[in-house]
PDB file of N, CA and C in Angstrom:
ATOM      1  N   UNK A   1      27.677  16.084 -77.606  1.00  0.00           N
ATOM      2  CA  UNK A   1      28.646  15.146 -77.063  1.00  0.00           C
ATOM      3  C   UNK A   1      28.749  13.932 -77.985  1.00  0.00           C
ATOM      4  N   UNK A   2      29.935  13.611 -78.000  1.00  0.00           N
ATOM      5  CA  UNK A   2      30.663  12.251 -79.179  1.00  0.00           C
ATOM      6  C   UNK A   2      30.198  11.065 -78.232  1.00  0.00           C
ATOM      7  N   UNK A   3      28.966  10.110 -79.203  1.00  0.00           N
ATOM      8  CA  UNK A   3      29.097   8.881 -78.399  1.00  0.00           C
ATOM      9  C   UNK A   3      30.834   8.094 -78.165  1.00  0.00           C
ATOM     10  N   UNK A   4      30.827   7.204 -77.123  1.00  0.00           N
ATOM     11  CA  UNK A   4      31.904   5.990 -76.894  1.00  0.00           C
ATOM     12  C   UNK A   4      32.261   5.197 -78.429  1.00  0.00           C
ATOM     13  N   UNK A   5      33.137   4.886 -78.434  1.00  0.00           N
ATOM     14  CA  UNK A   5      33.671   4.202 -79.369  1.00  0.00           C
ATOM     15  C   UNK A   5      32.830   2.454 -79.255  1.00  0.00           C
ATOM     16  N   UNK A   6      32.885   2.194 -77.891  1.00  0.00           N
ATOM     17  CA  UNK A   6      32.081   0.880 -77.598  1.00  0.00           C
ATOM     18  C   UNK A   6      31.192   1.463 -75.863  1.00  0.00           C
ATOM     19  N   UNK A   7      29.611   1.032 -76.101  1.00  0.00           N
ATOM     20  CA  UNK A   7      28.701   1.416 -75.702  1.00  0.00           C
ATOM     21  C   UNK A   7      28.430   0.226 -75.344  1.00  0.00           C
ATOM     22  N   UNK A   8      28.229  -0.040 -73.789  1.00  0.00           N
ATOM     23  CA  UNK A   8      26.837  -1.099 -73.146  1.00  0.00           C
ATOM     24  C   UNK A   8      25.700  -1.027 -74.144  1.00  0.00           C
ATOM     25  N   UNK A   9      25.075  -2.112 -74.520  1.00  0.00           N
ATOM     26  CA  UNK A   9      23.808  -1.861 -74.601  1.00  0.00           C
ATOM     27  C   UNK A   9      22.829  -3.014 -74.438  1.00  0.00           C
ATOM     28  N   UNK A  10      22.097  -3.190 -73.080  1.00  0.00           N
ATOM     29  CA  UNK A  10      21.444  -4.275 -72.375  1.00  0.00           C
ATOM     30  C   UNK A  10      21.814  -6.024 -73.041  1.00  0.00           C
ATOM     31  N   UNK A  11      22.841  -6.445 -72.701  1.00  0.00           N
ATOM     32  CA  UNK A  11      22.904  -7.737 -72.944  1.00  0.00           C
ATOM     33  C   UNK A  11      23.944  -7.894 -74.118  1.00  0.00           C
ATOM     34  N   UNK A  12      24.779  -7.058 -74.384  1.00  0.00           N
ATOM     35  CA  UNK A  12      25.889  -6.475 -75.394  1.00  0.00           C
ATOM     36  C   UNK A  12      26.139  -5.011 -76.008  1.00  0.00           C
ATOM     37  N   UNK A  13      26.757  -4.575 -76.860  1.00  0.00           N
ATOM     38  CA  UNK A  13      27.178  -3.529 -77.181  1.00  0.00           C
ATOM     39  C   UNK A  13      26.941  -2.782 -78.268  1.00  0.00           C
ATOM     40  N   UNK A  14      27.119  -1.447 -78.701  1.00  0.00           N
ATOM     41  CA  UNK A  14      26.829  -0.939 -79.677  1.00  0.00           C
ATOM     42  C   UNK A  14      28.476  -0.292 -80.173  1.00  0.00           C
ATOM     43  N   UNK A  15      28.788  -0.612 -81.613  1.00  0.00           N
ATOM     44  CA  UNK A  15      30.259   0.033 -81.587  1.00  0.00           C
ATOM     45  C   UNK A  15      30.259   1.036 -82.915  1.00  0.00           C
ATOM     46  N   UNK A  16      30.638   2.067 -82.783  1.00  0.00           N
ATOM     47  CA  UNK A  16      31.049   3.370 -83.682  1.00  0.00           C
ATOM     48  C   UNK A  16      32.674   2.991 -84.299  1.00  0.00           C
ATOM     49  N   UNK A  17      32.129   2.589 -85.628  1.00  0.00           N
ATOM     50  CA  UNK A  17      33.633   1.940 -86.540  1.00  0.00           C
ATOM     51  C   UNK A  17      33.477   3.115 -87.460  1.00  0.00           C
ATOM     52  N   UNK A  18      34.928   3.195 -87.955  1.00  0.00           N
ATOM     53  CA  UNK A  18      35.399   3.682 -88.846  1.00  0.00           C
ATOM     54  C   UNK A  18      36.148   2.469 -89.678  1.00  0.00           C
ATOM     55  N   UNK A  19      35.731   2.557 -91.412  1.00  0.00           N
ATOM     56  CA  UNK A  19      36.330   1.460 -91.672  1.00  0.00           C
ATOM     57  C   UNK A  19      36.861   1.898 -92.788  1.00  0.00           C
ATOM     58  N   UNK A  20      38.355   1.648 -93.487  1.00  0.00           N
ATOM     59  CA  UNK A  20      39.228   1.745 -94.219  1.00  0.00           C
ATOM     60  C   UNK A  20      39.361   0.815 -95.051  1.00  0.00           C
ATOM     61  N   UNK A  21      38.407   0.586 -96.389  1.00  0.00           N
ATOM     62  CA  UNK A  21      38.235  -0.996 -97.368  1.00  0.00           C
ATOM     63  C   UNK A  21      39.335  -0.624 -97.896  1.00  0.00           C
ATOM     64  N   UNK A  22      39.576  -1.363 -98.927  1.00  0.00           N
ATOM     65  CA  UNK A  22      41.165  -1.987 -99.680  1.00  0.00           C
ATOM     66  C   UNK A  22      42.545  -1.593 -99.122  1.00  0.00           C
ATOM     67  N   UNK A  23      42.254  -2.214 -97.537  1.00  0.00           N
ATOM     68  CA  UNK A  23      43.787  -2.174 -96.764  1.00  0.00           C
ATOM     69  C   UNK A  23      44.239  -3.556 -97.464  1.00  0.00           C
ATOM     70  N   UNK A  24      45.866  -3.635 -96.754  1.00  0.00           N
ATOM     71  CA  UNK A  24      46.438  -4.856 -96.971  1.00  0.00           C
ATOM     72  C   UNK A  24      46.194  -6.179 -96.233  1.00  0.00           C
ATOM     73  N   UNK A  25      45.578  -5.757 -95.021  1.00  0.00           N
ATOM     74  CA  UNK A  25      45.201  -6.928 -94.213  1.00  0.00           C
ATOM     75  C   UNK A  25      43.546  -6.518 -93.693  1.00  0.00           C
ATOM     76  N   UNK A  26      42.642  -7.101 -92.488  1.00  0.00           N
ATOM     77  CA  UNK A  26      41.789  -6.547 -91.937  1.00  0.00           C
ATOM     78  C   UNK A  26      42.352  -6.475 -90.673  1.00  0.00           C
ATOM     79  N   UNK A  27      42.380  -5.810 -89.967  1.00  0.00           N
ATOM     80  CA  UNK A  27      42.626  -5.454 -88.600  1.00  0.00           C
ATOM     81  C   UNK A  27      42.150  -4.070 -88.032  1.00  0.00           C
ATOM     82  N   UNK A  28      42.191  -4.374 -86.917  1.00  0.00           N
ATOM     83  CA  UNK A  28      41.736  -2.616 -85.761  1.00  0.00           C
ATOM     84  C   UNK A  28      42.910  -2.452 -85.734  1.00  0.00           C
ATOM     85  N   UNK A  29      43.180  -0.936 -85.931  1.00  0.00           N
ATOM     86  CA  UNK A  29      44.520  -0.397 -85.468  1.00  0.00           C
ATOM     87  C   UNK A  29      44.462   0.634 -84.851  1.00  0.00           C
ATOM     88  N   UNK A  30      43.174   0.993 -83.810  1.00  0.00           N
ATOM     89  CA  UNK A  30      43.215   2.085 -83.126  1.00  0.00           C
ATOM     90  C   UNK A  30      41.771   2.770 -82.817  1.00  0.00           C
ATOM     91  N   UNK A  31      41.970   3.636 -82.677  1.00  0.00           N
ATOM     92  CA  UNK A  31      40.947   5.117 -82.558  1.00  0.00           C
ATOM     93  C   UNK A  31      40.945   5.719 -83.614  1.00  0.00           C
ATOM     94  N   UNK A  32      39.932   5.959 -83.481  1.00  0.00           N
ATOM     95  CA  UNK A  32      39.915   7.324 -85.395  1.00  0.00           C
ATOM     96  C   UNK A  32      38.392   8.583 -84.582  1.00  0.00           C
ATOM     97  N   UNK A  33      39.087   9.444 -83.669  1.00  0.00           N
ATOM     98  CA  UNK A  33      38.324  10.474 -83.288  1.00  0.00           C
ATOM     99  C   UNK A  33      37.417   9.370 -82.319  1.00  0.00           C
ATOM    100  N   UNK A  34      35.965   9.460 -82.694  1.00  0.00           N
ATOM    101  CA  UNK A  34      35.111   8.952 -81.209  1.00  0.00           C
ATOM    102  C   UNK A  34      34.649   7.050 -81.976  1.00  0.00           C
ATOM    103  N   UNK A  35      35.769   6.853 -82.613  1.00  0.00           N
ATOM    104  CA  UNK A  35      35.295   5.452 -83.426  1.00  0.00           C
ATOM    105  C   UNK A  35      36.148   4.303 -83.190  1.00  0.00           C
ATOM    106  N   UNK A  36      36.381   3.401 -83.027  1.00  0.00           N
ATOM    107  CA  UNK A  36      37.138   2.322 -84.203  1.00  0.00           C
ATOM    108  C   UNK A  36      37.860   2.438 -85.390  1.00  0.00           C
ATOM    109  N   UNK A  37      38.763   2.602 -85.473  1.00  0.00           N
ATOM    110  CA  UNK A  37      39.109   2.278 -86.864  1.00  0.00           C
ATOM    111  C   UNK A  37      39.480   0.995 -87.262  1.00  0.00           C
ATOM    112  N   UNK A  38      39.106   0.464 -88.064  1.00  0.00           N
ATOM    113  CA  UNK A  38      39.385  -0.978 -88.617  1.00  0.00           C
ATOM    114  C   UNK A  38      39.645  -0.629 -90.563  1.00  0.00           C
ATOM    115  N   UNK A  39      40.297  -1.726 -90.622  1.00  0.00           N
ATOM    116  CA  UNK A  39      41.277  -1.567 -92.157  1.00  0.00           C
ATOM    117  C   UNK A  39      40.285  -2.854 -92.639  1.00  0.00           C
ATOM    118  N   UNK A  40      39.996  -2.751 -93.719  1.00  0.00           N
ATOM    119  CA  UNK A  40      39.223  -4.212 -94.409  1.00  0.00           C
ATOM    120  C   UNK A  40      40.017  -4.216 -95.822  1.00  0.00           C
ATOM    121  N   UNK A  41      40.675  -5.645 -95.924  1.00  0.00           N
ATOM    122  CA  UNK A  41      41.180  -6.239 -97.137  1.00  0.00           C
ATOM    123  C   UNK A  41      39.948  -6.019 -98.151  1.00  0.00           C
ATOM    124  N   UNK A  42      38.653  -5.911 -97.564  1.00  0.00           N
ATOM    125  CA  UNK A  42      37.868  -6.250 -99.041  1.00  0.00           C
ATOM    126  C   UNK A  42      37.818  -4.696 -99.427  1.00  0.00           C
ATOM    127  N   UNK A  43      37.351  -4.710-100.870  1.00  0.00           N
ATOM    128  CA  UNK A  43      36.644  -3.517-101.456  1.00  0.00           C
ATOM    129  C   UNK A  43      35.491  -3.492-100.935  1.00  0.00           C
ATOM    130  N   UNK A  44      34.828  -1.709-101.090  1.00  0.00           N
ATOM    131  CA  UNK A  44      33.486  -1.506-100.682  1.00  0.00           C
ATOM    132  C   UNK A  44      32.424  -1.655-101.641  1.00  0.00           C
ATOM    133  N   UNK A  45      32.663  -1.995-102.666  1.00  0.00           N
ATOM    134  CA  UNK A  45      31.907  -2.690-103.670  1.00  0.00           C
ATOM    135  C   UNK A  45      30.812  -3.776-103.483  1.00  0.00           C
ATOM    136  N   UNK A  46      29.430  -3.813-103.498  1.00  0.00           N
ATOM    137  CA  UNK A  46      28.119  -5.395-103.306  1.00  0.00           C
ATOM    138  C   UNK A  46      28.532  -5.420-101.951  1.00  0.00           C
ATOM    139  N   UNK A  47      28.589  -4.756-101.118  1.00  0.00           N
ATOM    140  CA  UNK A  47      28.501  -5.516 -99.706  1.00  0.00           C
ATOM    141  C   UNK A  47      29.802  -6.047 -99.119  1.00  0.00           C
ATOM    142  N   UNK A  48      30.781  -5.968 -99.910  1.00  0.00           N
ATOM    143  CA  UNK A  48      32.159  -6.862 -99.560  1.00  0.00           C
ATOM    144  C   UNK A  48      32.495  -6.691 -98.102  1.00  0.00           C
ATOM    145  N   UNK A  49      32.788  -5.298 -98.107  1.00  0.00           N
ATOM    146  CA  UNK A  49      33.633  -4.703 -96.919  1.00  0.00           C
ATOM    147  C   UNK A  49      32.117  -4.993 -95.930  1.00  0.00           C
ATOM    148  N   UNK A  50      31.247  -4.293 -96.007  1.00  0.00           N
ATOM    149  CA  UNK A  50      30.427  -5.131 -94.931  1.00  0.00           C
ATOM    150  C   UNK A  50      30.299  -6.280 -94.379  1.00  0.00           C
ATOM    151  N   UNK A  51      30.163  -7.578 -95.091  1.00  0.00           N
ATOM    152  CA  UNK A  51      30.524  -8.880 -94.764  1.00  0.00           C
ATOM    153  C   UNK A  51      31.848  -9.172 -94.036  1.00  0.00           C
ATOM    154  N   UNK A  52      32.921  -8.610 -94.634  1.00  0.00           N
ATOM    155  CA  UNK A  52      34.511  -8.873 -94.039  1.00  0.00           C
ATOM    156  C   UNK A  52      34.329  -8.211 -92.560  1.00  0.00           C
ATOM    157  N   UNK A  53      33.234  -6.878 -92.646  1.00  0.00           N
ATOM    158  CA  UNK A  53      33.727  -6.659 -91.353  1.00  0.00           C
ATOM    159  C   UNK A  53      32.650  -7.536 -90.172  1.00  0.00           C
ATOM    160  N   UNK A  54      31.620  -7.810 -90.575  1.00  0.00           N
ATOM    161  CA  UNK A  54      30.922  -8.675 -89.516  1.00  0.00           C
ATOM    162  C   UNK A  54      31.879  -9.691 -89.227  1.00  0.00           C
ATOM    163  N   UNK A  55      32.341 -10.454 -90.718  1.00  0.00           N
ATOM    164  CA  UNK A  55      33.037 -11.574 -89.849  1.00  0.00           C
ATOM    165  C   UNK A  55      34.232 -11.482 -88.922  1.00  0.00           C
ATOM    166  N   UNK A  56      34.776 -10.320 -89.487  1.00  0.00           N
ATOM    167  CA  UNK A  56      36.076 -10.053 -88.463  1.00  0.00           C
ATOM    168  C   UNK A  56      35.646  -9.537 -87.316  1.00  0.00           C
ATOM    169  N   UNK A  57      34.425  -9.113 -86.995  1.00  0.00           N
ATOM    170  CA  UNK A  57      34.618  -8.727 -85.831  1.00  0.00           C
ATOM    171  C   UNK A  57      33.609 -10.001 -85.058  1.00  0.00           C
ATOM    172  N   UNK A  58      32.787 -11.040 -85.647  1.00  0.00           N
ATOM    173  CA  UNK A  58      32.359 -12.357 -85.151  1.00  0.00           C
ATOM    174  C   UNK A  58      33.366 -12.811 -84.180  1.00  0.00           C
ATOM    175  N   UNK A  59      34.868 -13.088 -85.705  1.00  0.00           N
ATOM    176  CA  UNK A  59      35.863 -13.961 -85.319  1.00  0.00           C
ATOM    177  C   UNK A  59      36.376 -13.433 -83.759  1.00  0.00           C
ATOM    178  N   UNK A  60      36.690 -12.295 -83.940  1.00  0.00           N
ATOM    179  CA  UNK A  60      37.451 -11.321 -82.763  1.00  0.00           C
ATOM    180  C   UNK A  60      36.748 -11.364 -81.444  1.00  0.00           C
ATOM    181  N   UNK A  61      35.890 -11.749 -81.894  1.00  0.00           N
ATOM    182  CA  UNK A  61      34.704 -11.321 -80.328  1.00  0.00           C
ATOM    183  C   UNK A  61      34.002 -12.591 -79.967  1.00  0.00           C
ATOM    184  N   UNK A  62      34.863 -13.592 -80.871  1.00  0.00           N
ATOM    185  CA  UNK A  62      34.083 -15.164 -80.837  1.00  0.00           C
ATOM    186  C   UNK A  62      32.761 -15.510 -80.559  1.00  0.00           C
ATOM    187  N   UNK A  63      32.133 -14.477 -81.345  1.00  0.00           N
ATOM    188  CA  UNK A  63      30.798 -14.869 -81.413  1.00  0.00           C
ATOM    189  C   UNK A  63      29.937 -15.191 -82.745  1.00  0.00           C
ATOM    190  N   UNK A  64      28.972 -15.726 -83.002  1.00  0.00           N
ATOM    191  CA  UNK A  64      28.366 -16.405 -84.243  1.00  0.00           C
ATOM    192  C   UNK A  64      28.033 -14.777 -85.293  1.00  0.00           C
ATOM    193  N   UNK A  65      27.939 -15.319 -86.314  1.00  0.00           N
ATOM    194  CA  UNK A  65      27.992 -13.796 -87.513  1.00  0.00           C
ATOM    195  C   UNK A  65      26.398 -13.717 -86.968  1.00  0.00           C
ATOM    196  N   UNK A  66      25.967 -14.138 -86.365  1.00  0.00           N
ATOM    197  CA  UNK A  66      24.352 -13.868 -86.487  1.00  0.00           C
ATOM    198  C   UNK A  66      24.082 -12.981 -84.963  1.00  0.00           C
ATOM    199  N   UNK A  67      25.451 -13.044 -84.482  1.00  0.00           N
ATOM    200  CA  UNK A  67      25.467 -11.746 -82.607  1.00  0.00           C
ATOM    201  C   UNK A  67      25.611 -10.303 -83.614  1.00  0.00           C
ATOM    202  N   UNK A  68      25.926 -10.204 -85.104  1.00  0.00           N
ATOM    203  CA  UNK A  68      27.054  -9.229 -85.097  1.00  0.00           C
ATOM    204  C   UNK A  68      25.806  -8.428 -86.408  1.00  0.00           C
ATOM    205  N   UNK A  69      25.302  -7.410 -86.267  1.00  0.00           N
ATOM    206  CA  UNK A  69      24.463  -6.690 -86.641  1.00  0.00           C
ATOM    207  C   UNK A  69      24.642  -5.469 -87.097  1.00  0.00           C
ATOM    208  N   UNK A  70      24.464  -4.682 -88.737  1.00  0.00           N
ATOM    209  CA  UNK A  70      24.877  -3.425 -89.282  1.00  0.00           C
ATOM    210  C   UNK A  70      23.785  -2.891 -88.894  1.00  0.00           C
ATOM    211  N   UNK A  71      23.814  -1.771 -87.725  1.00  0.00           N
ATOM    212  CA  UNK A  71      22.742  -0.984 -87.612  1.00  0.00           C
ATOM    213  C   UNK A  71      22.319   0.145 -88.599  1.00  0.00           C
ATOM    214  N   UNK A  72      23.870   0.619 -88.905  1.00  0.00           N
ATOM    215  CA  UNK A  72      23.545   2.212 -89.945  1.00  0.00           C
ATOM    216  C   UNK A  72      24.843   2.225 -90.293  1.00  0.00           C
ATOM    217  N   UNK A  73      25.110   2.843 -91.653  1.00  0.00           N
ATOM    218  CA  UNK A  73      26.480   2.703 -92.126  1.00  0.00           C
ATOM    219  C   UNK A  73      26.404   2.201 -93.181  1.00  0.00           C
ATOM    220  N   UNK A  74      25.346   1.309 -93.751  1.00  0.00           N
ATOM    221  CA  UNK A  74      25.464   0.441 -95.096  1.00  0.00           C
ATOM    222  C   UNK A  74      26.214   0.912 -96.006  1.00  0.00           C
ATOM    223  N   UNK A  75      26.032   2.188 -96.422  1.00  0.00           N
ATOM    224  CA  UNK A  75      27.110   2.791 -97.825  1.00  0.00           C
ATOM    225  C   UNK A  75      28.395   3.427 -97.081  1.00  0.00           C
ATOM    226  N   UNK A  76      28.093   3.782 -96.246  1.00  0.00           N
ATOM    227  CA  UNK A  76      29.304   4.428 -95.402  1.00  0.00           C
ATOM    228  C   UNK A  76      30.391   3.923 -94.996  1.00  0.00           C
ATOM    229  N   UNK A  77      31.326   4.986 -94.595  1.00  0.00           N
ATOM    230  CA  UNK A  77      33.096   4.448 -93.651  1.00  0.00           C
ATOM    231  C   UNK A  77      32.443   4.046 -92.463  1.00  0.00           C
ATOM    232  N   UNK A  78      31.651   5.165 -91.848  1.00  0.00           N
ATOM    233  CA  UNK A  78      30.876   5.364 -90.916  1.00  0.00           C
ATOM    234  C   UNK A  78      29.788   4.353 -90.755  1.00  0.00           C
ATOM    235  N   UNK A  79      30.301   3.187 -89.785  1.00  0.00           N
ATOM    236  CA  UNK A  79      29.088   2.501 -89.295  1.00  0.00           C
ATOM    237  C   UNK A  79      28.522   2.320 -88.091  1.00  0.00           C
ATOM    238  N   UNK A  80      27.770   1.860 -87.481  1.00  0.00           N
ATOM    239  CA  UNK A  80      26.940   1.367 -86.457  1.00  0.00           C
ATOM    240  C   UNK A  80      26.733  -0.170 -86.271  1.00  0.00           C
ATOM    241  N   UNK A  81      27.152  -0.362 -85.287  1.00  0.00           N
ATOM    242  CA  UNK A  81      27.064  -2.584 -85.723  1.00  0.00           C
ATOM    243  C   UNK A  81      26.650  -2.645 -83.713  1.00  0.00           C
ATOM    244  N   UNK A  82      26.006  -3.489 -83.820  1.00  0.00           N
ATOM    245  CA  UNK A  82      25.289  -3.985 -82.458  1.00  0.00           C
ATOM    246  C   UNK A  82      25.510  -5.623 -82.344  1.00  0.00           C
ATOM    247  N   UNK A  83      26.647  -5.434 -81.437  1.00  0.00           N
ATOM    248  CA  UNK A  83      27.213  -7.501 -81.209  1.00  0.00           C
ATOM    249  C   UNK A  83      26.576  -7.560 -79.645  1.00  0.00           C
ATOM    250  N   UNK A  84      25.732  -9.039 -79.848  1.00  0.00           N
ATOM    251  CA  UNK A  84      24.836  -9.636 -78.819  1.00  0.00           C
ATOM    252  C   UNK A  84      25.789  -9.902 -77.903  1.00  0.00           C
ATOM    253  N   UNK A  85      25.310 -10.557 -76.710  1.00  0.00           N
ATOM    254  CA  UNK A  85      26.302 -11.460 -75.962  1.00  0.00           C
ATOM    255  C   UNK A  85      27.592 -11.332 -75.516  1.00  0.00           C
ATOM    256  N   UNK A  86      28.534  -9.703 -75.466  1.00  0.00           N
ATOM    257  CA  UNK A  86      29.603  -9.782 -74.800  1.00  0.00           C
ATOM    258  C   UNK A  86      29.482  -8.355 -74.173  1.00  0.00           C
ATOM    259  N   UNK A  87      30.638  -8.043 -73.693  1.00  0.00           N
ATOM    260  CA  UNK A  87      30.636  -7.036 -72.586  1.00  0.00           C
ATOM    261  C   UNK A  87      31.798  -6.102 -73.301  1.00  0.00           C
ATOM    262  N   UNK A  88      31.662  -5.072 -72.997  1.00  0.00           N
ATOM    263  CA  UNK A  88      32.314  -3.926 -73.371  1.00  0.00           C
ATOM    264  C   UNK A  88      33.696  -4.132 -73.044  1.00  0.00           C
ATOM    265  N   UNK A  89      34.318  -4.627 -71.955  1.00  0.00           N
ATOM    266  CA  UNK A  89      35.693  -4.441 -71.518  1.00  0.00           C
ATOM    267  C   UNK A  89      36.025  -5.902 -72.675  1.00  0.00           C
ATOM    268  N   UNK A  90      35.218  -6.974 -73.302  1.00  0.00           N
ATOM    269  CA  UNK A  90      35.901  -7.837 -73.732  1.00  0.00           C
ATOM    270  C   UNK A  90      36.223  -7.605 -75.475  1.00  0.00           C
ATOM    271  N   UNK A  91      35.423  -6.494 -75.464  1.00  0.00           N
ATOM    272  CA  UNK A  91      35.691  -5.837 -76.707  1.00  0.00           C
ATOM    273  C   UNK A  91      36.949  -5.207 -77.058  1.00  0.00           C
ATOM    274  N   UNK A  92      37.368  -4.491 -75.991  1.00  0.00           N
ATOM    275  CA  UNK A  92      38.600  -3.463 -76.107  1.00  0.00           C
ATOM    276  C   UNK A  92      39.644  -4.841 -75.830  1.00  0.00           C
ATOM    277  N   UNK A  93      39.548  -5.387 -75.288  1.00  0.00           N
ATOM    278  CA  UNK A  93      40.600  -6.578 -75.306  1.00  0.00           C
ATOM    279  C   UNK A  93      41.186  -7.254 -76.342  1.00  0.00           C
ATOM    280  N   UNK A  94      40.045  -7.892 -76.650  1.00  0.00           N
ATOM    281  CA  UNK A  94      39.795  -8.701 -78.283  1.00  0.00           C
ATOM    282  C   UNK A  94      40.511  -7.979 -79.250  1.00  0.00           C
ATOM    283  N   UNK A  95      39.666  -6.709 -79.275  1.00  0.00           N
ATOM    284  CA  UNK A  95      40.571  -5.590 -80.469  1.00  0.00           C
ATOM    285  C   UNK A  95      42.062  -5.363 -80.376  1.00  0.00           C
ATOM    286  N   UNK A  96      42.442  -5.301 -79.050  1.00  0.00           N
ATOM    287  CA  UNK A  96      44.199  -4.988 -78.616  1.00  0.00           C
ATOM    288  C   UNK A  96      44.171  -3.634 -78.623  1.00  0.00           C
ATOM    289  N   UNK A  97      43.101  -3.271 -77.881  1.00  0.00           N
ATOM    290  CA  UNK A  97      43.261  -1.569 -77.510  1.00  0.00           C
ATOM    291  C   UNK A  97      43.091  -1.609 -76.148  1.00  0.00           C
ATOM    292  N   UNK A  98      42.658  -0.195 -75.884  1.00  0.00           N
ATOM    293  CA  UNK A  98      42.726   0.223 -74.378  1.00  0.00           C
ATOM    294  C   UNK A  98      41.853   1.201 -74.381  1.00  0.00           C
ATOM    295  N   UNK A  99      40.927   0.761 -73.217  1.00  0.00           N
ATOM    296  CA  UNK A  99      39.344   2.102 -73.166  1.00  0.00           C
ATOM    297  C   UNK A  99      39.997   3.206 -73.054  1.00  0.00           C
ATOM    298  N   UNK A 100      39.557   3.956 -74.152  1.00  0.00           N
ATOM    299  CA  UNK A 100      40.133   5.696 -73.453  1.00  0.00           C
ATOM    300  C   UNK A 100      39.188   6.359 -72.107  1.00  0.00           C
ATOM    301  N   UNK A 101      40.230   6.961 -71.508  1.00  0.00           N
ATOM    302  CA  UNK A 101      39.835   7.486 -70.292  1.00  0.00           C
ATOM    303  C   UNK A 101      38.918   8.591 -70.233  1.00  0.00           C
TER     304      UNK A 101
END
């Protein structure tokens, strides 16, 4: 079974991104199978696209870069990130999606 795209996990969440480096902007634009997809302006080159995406998803979820945590994924499209302090439904909000059913 495919984990959730965004997962409870005691006191905040765990989220399954898919990430797309040298888009034209950074933004979520959806689902990508059981993930997130998010577009990152940076290259995946030293860490770039990693950094762009903590902060974009800090900014999005208005929480400090220090809630927003790369669990697994470091070289990968495929990541794992664990943000402290918010709730699952304020995630899908923030992003401008909608929990799949």
């Amino acid at each position: 079974m495919n984990p959730a795209p965004v997962q409870p996990d005691g006191g905040g969440v765990i989220l399954h991104i898919q990430v797309q480096p040298n888009a034209r902007a950074t933004r979520c634009v959806g689902l990508h199978g059981d993930a997130l997809k998010i577009q990152l302006a940076a290259p995946p080159a030293d860490g770039q696209a990693n950094a762009a995406l903590v902060d974009f998803l800090a900014r999005a979820l208005d929480r400090p870069k220090a809630a927003v945590r790369l669990l697994s994924g470091q070289s990968s499209r495929r990541k794992r990130i664990a943000v402290s302090g918010v709730e699952a439904s304020v995630v899908w909000r923030a992003l401008g999606l909608e929990p799949p059913a």
